[in-house]
Protein backbone atom coordinates (compact mmCIF):
# COMPACT_ATOMS: atom_id res chain seq x y z
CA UNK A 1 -10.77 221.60 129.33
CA UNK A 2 -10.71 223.99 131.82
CA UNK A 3 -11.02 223.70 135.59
CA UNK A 4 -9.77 224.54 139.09
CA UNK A 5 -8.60 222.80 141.99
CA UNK A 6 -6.40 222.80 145.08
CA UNK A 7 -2.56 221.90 145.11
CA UNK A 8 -2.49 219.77 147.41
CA UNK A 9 -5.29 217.35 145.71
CA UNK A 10 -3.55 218.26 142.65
CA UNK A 11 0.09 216.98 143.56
CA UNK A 12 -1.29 213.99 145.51
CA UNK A 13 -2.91 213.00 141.99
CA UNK A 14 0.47 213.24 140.20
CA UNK A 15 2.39 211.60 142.97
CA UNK A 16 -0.18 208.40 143.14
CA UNK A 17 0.32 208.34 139.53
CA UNK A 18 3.92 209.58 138.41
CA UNK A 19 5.64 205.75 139.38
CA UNK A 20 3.56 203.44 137.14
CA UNK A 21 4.36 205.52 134.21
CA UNK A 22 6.71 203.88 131.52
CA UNK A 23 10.33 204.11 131.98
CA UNK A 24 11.80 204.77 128.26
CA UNK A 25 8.78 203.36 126.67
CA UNK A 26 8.84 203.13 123.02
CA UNK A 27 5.07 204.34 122.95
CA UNK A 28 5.84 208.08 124.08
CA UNK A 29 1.83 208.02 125.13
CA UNK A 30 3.46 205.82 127.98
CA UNK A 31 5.28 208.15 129.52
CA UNK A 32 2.44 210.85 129.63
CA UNK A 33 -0.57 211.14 132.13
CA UNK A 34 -3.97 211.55 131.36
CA UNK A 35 -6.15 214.16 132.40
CA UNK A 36 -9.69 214.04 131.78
CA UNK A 37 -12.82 215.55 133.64
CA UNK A 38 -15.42 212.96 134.65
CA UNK A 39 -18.77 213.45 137.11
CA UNK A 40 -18.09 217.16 137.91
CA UNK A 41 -14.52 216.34 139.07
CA UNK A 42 -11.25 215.38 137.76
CA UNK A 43 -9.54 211.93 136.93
CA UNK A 44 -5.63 211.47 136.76
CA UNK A 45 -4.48 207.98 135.24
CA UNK A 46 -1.34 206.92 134.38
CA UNK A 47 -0.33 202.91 132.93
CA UNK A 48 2.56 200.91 131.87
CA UNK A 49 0.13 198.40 130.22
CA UNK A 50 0.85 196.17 133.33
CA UNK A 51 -0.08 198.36 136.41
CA UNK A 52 -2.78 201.23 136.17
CA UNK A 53 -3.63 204.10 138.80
CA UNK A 54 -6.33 206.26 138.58
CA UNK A 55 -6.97 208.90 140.64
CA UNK A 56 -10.31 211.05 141.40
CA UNK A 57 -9.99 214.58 142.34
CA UNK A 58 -11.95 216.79 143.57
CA UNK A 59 -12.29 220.12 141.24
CA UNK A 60 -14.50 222.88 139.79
CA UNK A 61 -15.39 222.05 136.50
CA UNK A 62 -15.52 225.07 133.71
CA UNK A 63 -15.54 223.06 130.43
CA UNK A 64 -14.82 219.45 129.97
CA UNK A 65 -11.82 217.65 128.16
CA UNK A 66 -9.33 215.49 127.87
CA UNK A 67 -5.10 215.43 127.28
CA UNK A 68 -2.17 213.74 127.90
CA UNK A 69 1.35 215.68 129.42
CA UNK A 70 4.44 214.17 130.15
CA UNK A 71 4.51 213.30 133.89
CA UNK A 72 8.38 214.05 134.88
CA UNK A 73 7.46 217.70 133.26
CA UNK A 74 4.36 217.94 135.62
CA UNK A 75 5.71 216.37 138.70
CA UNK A 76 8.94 218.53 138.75
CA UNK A 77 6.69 221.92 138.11
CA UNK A 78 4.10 220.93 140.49
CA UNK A 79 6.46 219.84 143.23
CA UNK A 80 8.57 223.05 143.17
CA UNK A 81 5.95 225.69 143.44
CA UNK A 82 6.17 226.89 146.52
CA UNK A 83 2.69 228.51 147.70
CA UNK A 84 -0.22 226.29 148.78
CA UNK A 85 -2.50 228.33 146.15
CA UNK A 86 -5.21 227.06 143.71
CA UNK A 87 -4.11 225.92 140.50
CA UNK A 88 -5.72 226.87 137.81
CA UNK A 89 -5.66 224.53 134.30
CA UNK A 90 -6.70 225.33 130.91
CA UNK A 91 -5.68 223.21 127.70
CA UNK A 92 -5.57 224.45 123.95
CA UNK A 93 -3.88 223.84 121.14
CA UNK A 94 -0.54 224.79 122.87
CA UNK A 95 -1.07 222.24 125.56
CA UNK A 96 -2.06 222.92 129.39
CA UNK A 97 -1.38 226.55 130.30
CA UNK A 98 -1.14 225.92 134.36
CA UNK A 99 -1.08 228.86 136.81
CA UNK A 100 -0.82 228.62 140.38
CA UNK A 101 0.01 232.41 142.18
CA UNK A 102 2.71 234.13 140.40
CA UNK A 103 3.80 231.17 138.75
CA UNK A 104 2.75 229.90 135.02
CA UNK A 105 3.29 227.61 132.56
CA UNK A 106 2.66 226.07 129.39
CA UNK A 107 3.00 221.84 128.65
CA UNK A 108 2.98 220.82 125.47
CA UNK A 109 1.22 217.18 125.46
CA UNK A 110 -0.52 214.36 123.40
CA UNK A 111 -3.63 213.59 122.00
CA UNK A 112 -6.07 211.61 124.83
CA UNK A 113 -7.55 209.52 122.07
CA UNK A 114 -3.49 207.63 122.00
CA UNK A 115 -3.78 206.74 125.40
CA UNK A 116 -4.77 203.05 126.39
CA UNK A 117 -7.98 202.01 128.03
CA UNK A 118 -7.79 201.19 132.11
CA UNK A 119 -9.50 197.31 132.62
CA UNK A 120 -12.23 198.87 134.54
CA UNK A 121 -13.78 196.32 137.40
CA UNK A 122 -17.18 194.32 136.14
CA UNK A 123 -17.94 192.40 139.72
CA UNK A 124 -18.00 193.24 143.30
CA UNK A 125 -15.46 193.84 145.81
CA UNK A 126 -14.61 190.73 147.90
CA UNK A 127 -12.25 191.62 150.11
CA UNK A 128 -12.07 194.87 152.35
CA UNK A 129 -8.40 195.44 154.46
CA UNK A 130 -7.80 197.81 156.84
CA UNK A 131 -5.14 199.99 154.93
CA UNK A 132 -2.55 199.99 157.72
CA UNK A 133 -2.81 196.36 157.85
CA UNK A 134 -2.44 195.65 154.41
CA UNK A 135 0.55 198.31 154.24
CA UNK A 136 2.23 196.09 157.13
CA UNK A 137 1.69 193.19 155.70
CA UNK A 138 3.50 194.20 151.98
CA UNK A 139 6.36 195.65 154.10
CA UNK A 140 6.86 192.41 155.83
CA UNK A 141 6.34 189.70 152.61
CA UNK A 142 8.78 191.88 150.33
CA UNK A 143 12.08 191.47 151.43
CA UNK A 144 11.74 187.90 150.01
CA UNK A 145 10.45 188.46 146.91
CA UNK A 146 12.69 187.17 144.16
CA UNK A 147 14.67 190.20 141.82
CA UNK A 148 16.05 187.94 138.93
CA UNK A 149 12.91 186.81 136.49
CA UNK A 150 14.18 183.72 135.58
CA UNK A 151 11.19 182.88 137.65
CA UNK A 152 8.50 185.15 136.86
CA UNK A 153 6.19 183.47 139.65
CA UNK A 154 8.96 184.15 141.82
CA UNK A 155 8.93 188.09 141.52
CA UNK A 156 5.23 188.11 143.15
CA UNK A 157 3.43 187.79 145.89
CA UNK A 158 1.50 184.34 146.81
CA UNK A 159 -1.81 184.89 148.17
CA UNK A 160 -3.76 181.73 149.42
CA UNK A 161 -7.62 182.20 149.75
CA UNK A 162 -9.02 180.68 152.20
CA UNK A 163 -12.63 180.77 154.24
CA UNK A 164 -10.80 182.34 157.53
CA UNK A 165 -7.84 183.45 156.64
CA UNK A 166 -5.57 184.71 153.73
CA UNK A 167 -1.58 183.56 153.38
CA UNK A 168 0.86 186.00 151.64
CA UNK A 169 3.80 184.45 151.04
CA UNK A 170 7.18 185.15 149.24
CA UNK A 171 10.46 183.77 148.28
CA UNK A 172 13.49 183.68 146.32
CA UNK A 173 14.75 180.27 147.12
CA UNK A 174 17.07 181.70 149.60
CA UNK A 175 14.79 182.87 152.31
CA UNK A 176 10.97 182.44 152.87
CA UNK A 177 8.31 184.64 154.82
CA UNK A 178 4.66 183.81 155.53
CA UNK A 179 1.78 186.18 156.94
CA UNK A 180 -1.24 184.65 158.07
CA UNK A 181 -4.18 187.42 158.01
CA UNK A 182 -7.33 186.24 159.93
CA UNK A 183 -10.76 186.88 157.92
CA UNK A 184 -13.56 188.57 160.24
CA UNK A 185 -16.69 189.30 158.56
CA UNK A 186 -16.18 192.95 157.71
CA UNK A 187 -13.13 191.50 155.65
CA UNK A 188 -15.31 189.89 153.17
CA UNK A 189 -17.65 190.31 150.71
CA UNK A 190 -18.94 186.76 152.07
CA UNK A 191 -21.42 185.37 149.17
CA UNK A 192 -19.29 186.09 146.25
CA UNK A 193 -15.85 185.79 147.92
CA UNK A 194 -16.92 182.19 148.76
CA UNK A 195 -18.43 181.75 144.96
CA UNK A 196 -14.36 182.91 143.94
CA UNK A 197 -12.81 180.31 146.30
CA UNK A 198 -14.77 177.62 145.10
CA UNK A 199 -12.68 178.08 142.15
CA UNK A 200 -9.46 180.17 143.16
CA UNK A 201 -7.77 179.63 145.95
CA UNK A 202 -3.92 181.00 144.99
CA UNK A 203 -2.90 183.77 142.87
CA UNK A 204 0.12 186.01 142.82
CA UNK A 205 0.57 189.52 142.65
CA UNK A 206 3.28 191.31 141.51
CA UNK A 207 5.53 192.71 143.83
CA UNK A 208 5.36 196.27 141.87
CA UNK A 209 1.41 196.45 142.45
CA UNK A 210 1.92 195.76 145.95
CA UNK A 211 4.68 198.26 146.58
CA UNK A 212 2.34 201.14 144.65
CA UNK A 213 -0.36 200.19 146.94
CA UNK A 214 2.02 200.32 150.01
CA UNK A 215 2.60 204.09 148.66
CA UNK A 216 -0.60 205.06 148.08
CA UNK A 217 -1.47 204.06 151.19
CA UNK A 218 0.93 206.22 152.56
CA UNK A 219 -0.16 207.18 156.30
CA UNK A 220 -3.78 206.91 155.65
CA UNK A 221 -4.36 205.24 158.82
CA UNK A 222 -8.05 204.62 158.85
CA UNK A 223 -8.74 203.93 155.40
CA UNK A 224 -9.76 200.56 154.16
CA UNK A 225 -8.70 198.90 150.81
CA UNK A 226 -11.31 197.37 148.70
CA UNK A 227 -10.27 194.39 146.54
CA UNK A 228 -11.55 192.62 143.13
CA UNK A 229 -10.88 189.59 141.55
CA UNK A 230 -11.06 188.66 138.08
CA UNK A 231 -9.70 187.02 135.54
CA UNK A 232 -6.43 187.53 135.25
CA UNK A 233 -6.72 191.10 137.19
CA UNK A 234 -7.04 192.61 140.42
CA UNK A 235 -7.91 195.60 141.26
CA UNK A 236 -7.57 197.90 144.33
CA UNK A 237 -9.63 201.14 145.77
CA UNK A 238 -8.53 203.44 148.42
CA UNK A 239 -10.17 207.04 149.13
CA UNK A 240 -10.65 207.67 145.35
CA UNK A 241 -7.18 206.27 144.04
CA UNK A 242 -8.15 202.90 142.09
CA UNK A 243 -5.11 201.10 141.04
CA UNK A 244 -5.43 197.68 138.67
CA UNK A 245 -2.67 195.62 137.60
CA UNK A 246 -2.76 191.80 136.19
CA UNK A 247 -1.69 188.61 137.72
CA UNK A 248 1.60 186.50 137.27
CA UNK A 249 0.02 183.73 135.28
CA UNK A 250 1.88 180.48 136.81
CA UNK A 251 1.80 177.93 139.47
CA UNK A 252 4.23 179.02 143.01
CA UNK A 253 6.14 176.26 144.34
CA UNK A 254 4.53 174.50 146.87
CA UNK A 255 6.51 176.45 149.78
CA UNK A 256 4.27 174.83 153.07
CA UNK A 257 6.74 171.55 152.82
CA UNK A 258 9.70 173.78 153.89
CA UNK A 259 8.09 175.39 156.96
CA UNK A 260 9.51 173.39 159.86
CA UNK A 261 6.60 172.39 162.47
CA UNK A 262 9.31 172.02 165.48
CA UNK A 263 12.55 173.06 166.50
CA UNK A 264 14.83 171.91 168.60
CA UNK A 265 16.04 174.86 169.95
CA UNK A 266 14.51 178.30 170.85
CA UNK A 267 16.41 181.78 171.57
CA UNK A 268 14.56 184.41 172.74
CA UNK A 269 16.60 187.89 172.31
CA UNK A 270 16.12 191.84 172.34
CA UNK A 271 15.55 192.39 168.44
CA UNK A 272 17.55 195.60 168.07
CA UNK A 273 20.67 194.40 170.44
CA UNK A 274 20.87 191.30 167.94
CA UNK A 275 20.60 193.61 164.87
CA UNK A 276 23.54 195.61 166.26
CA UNK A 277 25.51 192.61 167.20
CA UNK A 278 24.88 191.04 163.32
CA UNK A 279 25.71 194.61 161.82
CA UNK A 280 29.25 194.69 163.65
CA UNK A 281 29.76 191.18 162.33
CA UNK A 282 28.77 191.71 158.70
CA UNK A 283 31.93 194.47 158.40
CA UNK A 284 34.10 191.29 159.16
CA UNK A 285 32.35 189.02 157.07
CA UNK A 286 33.60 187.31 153.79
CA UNK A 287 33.38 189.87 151.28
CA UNK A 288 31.30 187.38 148.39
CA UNK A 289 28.81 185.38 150.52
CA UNK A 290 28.34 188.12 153.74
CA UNK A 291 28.77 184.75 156.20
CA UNK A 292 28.98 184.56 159.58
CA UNK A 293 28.46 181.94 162.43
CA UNK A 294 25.45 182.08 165.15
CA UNK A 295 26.28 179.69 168.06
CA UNK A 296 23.84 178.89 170.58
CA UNK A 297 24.92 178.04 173.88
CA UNK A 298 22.25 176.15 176.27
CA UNK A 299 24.72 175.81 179.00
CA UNK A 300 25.22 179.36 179.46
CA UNK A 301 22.21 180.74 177.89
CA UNK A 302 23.49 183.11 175.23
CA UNK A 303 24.34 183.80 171.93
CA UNK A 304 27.37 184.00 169.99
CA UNK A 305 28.18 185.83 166.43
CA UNK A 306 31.36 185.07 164.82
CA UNK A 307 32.59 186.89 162.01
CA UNK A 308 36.36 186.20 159.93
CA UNK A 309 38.29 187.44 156.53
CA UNK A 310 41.42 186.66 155.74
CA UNK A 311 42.14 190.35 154.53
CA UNK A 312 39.93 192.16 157.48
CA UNK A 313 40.26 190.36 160.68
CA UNK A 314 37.71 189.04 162.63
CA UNK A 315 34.81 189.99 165.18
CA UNK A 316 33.08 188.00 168.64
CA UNK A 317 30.24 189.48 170.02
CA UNK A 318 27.81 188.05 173.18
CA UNK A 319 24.53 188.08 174.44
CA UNK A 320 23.10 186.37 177.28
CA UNK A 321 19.51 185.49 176.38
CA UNK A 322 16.60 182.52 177.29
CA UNK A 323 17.97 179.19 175.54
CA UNK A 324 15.30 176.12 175.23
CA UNK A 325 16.62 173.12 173.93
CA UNK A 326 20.38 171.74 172.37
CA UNK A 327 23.22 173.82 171.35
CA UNK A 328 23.36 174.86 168.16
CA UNK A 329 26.11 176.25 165.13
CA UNK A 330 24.42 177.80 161.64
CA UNK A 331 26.16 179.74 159.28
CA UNK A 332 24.26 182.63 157.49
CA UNK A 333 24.59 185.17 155.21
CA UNK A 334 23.95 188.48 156.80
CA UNK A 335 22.01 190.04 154.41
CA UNK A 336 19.49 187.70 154.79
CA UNK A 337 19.12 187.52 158.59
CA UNK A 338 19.05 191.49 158.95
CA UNK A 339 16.36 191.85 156.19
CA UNK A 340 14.51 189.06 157.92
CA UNK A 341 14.80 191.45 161.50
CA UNK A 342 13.80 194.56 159.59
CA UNK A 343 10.45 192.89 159.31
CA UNK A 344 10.25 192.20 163.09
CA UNK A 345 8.10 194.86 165.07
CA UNK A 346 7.77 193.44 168.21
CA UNK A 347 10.92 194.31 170.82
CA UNK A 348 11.90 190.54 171.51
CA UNK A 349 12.45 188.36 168.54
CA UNK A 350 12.80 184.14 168.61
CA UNK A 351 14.93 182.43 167.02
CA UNK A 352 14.49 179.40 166.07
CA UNK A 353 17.38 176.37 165.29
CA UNK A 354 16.89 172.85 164.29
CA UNK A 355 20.57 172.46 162.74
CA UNK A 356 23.41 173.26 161.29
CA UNK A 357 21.66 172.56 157.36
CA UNK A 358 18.11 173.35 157.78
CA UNK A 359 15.91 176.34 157.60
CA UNK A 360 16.48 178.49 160.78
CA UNK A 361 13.08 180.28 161.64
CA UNK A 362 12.86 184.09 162.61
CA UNK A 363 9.28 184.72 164.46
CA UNK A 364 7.94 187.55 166.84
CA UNK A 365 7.32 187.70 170.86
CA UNK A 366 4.18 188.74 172.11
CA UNK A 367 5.53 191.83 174.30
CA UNK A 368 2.83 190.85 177.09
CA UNK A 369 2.77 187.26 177.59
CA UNK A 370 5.82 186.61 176.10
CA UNK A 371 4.48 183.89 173.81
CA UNK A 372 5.87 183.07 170.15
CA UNK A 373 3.14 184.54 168.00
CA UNK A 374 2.50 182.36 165.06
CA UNK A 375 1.01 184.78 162.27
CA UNK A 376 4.33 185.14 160.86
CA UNK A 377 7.39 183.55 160.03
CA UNK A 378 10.64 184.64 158.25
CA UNK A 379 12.86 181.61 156.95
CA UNK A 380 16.30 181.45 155.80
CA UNK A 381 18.22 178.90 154.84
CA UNK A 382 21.99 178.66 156.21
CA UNK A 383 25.18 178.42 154.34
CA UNK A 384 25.87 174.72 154.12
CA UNK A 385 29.63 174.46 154.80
C-alpha cells in the first residue's frame, strides 16, 4: 500500500476512530486500526466488536493494500507533528513507514486478514437528522443514563418511533429526561420508515454509540445524519464517517406512567442565578446524599435553598421569582438538579412542584413568549425524608 494524503483528513480519520478501539482487549487485533484503500481513496475503521467507525478519506492512491497499526502509536505520532504538510504512507514488511516534512517513522502492525468484518448496512436509510440537532439532543438525554449494568437496558438510550415524532428517553431510576423530536418530511425515509414502525416502535441505543456520534459530529453544523435500522443494528452516516453499533436487546420500563401531567405549583427563575444559588448550597450539603431543601414561597414569590452539615455549617440563599400555585418544600440531591440545569439552554428555566414525595419537573421557557415549552422534560425524584 502506498498513498498520499493531507494531515488534516488524515488525523480527523484517526480521531473519529481512535475511541471505539478496545481498551486492554485480549485480541491485540482490537486495539489496532485498519487501513485499507477502497474506490481510489482511503478507509480508516476501527471496532470493539460492539461499536464500529469507519471513516472515508480522501487520498491519492499509488498501490493498493491493506494493514492494521496500533492506534495509541498512530494517534500520539500524528497528533504531535507539528507542520500542516502531506503525509506520505507506505507499508512493507517492516510495517507503515509514515513521513510527513522532516519527520518519519516506522509502525510495526498486524496482518489485515485478523481484523473483524464491519456489519455493513443491507436496507435504506429511514431517518435523516440535522446533525446539530441530533448532537443537542444526546447532550440533553445523557445525563440520565444509568452507569451501573445491573440493568443493561438501563445504560441506553430509549427511542420511541412514531409517525410524527421520535421520543429519546433515559433514566437511572433516580432522575428521568424526555425529548420529543417532531418528524417533518425531510426527516424520513417515509415508505420504508412506516414499513419499520409497523413492526418496531422502541429500541435502545447504547449510550457509547450515541456519545461517538455526538463527537463525530463535532461542530459540523450543517451536516445531516443518516440512520438505518436493522435487526439488531443501527447504523449512522455523516460526511463519510459511518459508524454501526448493535442494540441493547431488552424491554425499557414503561417510564410515560411517571411523567406528571399537572403540577400544582410553577416557578419560573433565571437558569444560571439558580445554578449559582444550588452550587453555593451543595458545599454545605450532607457529605453522602449531596441534599438540600428548595422551598417555594407563593406569598412572597421566591425561592429558597437551604443547605446544613453537622461538621460544615450551613447556607440560605434567595431569589425572588414568578410563583403559580401552593407553597411548596422538596428535598434533593444536588447532583441531580444541577445535571438536570446543565441540559437547560434557554435563559429562564420552570420549575415545577407537586410535593414534598413526587417527581419535581425541570422544563424550559420560551425566551419570547415566555411560555413552558413542552419538547422536553428533566425529572428527578426528591429525597423522601
Amino acid at each position: 500500500m502506498k498513498f498520499t494524503c493531507t494531515q488534516e483528513n488524515f488525523k480527523k480519520a484517526i480521531y473519529n476512530s481512535e475511541r471505539v478501539v478496545a481498551k486492554q482487549s485480549t485480541l491485540p487485533i482490537l486495539n489496532n486500526i485498519l487501513f485499507e484503500t477502497e474506490k481510489g481513496g482511503l478507509r480508516v475503521s476501527a471496532t470493539n466488536l460492539e461499536i464500529g467507525v469507519s471513516n472515508q478519506v480522501g487520498a491519492r492512491i499509488e498501490r493498493e493494500g491493506r494493514i492494521t497499526i496500533p492506534a495509541k502509536l498512530i494517534s500520539n505520532f500524528i497528533n504531535n507533528l507539528s507542520q500542516e504538510e502531506n503525509i506520505s504512507i507506505e507499508t512493507s514488511e517492516q510495517g507503515m513507514k509514515i513521513k510527513s516534512g522532516t519527520s518519519k517513522a516506522i509502525i510495526k502492525g498486524l496482518s489485515a486478514e485478523e481484523f473483524p468484518l464491519l456489519p455493513k448496512k443491507t436496507t435504506e436509510f429511514l431517518l435523516i437528522i440535522p446533525a446539530n440537532r441530533l448532537k443537542e439532543i444526546i447532550l440533553k438525554i445523557m445525563p440520565c443514563v444509568a452507569l451501573n449494568e445491573t440493568r443493561q437496558e438501563l445504560t441506553g438510550v430509549n427511542v420511541l418511533l412514531g409517525e410524527k415524532a421520535l421520543f429519546f428517553a433515559a433514566t437511572d431510576s433516580f432522575r428521568l429526561a424526555e425529548l420529543r423530536f417532531e418528524l417533518a418530511e425531510e426527516n424520513i425515509n417515509k415508505a420504508p420508515y412506516l414499513e419499520f414502525i409497523q413492526k418496531n416502535t422502541s429500541l435502545i441505543i447504547p449510550a457509547n454509540t450515541l456519545l461517538e456520534v455526538a463527537r463525530v459530529i463535532g461542530n459540523d453544523e450543517d451536516g445531516q445524519v443518516k440512520i438505518a435500522l436493522e435487526e439488531g443494528q443501527i447504523f449512522f452516516e455523516l460526511d463519510g464517517t459511518s459508524i454501526v453499533s448493535r442494540l441493547i436487546n431488552g424491554k425499557y420500563p414503561e417510564y410515560k406512567h411517571i411523567l406528571p401531567k399537572e403540577f400544582k405549583t410553577r416557578a419560573v427563575v433565571e437558569k444560571n442565578v439558580l445554578q449559582g444559588m444550588i452550587k453555593m448550597a451543595s458545599i454545605f450539603a450532607n457529605g453522602k446524599t449531596n441534599e438540600i431543601v428548595i422551598k417555594i414561597d407563593d406569598e412572597e414569590g421566591k425561592v429558597i435553598i437551604d443547605a446544613r452539615s453537622v461538621e460544615i455549617g450551613e447556607n440560605t440563599s434567595e431569589l425572588k421569582t414568578d410563583v403559580v400555585g401552593t407553597a411548596q418544600e422538596v428535598v434533593f440531591n444536588s447532583k441531580y438538579l444541577l445535571d438536570g440545569l446543565n441540559t437547560i439552554t434557554t435563559s429562564k428555566v420552570a420549575v415545577l412542584v407537586n410535593g414534598p414525595a413526587t417527581p419535581v419537573a425541570l422544563k424550559e421557557i420560551d425566551p419570547r413568549k415566555g411560555e413552558v415549552l413542552e419538547d422536553y422534560v428533566y425529572i428527578v425524584m426528591p429525597i423522601k425524608n
